[in-house]
C-alpha atoms as a PDB file:
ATOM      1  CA  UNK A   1     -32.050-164.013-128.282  1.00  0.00           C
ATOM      2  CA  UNK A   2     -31.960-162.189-125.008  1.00  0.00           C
ATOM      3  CA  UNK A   3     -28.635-159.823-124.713  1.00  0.00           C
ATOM      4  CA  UNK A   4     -25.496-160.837-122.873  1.00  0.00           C
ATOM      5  CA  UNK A   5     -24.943-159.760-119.546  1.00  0.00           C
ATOM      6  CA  UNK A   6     -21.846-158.167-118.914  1.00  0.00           C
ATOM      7  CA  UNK A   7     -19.324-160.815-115.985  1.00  0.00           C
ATOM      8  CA  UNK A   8     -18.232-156.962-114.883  1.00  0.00           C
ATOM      9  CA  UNK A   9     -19.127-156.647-111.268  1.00  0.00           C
ATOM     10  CA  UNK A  10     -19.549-153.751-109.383  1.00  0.00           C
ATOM     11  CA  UNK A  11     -17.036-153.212-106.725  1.00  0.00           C
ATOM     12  CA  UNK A  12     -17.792-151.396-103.469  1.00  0.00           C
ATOM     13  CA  UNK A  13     -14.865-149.232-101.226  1.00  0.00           C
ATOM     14  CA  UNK A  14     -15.497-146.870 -98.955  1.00  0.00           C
ATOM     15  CA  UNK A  15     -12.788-144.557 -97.165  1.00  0.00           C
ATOM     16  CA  UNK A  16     -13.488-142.265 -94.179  1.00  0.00           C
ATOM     17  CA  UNK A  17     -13.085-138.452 -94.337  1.00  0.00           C
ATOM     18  CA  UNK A  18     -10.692-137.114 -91.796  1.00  0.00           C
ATOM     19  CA  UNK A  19     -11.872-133.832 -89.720  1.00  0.00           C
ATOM     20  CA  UNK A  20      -9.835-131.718 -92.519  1.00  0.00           C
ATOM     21  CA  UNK A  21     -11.897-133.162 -95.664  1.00  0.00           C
ATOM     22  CA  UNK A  22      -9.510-135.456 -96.800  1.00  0.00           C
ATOM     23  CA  UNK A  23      -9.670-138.981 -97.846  1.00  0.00           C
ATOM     24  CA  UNK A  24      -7.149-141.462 -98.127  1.00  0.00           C
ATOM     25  CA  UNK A  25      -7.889-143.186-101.368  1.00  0.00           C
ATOM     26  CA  UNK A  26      -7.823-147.539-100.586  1.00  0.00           C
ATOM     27  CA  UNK A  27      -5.204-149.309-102.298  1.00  0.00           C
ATOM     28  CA  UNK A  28      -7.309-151.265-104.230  1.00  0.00           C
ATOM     29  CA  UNK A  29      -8.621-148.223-105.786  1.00  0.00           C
ATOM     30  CA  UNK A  30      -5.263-146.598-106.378  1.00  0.00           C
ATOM     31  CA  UNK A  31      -4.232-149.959-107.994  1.00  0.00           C
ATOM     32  CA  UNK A  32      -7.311-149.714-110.253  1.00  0.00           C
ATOM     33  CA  UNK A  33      -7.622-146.043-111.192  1.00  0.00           C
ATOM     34  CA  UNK A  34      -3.104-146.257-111.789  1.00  0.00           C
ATOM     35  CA  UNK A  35      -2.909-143.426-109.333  1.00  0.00           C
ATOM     36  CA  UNK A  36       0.503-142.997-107.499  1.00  0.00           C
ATOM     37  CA  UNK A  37       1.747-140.090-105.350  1.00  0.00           C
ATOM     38  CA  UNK A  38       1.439-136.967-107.235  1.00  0.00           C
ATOM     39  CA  UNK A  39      -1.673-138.011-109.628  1.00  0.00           C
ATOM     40  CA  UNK A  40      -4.611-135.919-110.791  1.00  0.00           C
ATOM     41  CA  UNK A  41      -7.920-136.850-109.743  1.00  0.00           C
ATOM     42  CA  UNK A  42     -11.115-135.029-111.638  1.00  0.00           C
ATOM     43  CA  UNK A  43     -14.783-135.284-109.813  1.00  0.00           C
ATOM     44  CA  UNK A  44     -17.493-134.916-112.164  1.00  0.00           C
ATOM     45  CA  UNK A  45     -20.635-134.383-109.657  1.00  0.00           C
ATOM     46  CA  UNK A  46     -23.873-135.471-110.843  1.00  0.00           C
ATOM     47  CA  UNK A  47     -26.571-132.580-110.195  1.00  0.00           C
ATOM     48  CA  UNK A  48     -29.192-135.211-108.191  1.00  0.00           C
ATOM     49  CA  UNK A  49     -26.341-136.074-106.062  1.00  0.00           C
ATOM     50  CA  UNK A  50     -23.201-138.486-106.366  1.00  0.00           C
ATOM     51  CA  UNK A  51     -20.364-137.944-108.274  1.00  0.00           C
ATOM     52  CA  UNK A  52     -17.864-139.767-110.517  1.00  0.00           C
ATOM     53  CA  UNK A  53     -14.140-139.564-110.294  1.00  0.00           C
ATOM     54  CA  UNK A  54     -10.983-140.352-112.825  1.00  0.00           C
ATOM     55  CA  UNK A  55      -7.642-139.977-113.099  1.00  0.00           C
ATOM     56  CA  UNK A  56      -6.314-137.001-115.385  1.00  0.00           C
ATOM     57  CA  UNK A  57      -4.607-138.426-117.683  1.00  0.00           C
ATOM     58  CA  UNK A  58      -3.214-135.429-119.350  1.00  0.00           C
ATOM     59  CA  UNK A  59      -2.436-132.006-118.598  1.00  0.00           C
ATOM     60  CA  UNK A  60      -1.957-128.983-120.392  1.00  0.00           C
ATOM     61  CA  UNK A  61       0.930-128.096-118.488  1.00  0.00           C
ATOM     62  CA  UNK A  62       2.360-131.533-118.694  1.00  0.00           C
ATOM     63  CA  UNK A  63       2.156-131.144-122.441  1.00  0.00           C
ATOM     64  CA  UNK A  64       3.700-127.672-122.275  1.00  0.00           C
ATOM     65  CA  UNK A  65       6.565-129.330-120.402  1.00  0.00           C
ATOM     66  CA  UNK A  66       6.743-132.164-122.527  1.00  0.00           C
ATOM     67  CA  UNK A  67       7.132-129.679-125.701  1.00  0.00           C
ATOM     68  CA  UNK A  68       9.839-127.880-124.145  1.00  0.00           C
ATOM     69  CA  UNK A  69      12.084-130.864-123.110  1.00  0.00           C
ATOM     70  CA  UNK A  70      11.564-132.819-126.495  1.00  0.00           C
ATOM     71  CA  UNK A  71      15.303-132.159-128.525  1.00  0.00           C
ATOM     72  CA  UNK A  72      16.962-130.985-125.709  1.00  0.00           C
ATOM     73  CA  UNK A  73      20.517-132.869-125.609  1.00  0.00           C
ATOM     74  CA  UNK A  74      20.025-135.333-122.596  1.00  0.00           C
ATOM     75  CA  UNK A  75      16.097-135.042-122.495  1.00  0.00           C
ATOM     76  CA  UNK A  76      14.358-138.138-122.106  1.00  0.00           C
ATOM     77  CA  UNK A  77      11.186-136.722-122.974  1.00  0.00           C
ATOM     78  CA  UNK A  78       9.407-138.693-125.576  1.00  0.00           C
ATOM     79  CA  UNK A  79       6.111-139.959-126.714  1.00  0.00           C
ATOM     80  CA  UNK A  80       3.337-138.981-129.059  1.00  0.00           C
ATOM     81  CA  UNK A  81      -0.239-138.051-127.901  1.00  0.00           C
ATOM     82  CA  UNK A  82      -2.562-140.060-130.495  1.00  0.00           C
ATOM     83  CA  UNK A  83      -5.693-138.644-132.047  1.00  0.00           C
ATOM     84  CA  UNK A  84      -7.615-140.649-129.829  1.00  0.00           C
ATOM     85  CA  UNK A  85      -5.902-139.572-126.736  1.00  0.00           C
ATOM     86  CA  UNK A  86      -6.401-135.967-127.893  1.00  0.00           C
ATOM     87  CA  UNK A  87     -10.082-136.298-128.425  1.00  0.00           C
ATOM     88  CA  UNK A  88     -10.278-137.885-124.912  1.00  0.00           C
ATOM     89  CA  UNK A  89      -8.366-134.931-123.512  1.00  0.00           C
ATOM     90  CA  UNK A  90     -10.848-132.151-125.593  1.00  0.00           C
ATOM     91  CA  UNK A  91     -14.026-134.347-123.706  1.00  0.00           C
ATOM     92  CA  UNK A  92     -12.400-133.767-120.159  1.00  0.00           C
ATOM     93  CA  UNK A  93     -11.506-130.332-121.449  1.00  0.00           C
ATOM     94  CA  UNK A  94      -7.930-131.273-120.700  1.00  0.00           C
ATOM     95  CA  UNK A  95      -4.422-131.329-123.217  1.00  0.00           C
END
């Protein structure tokens, strides 16, 4: 039995750099990726060109500030990182 193909389809945006370098990400892609005003985005560049590009979805200062606000009076810092979400961190070399 042959495999399945996968319904996912591959979805094309393109953005124009402005004379400074910058790029103003499309909203469909900010919609897909979650990214809102202040987000991290990490390039991974491929060495035979292209490149790949995520949102950070952790920090190590973000964890360090996290840390320090948990049981504070009036902090409404909360939330555990799970194992998983740790291991994905250690990959992107981010906590």
């Amino acid at each position: 039995m042959p495999p399945k193909m996968s319904t996912v389809q591959l979805q094309e945006i393109e953005a124009k750099v402005t004379a400074k370098g910058q790029v103003t990400l499309p909203k469909a892609l900010r919609s897909h990726l979650g990214i809102q005003k202040g987000s991290r985005i990490r390039f991974r560049i491929h060495p035979h060109g292209g490149f790949e590009a995520d949102r950070v979805l952790f920090d190590l200062d973000d964890h360090w500030k996290l840390a320090d606000e948990v049981g504070k009076k009036g902090s409404k810092a909360k939330g555990i990182m799970t194992f998983e979400k740790m291991n994905q961190a250690k990959a992107r070399r981010v906590w």
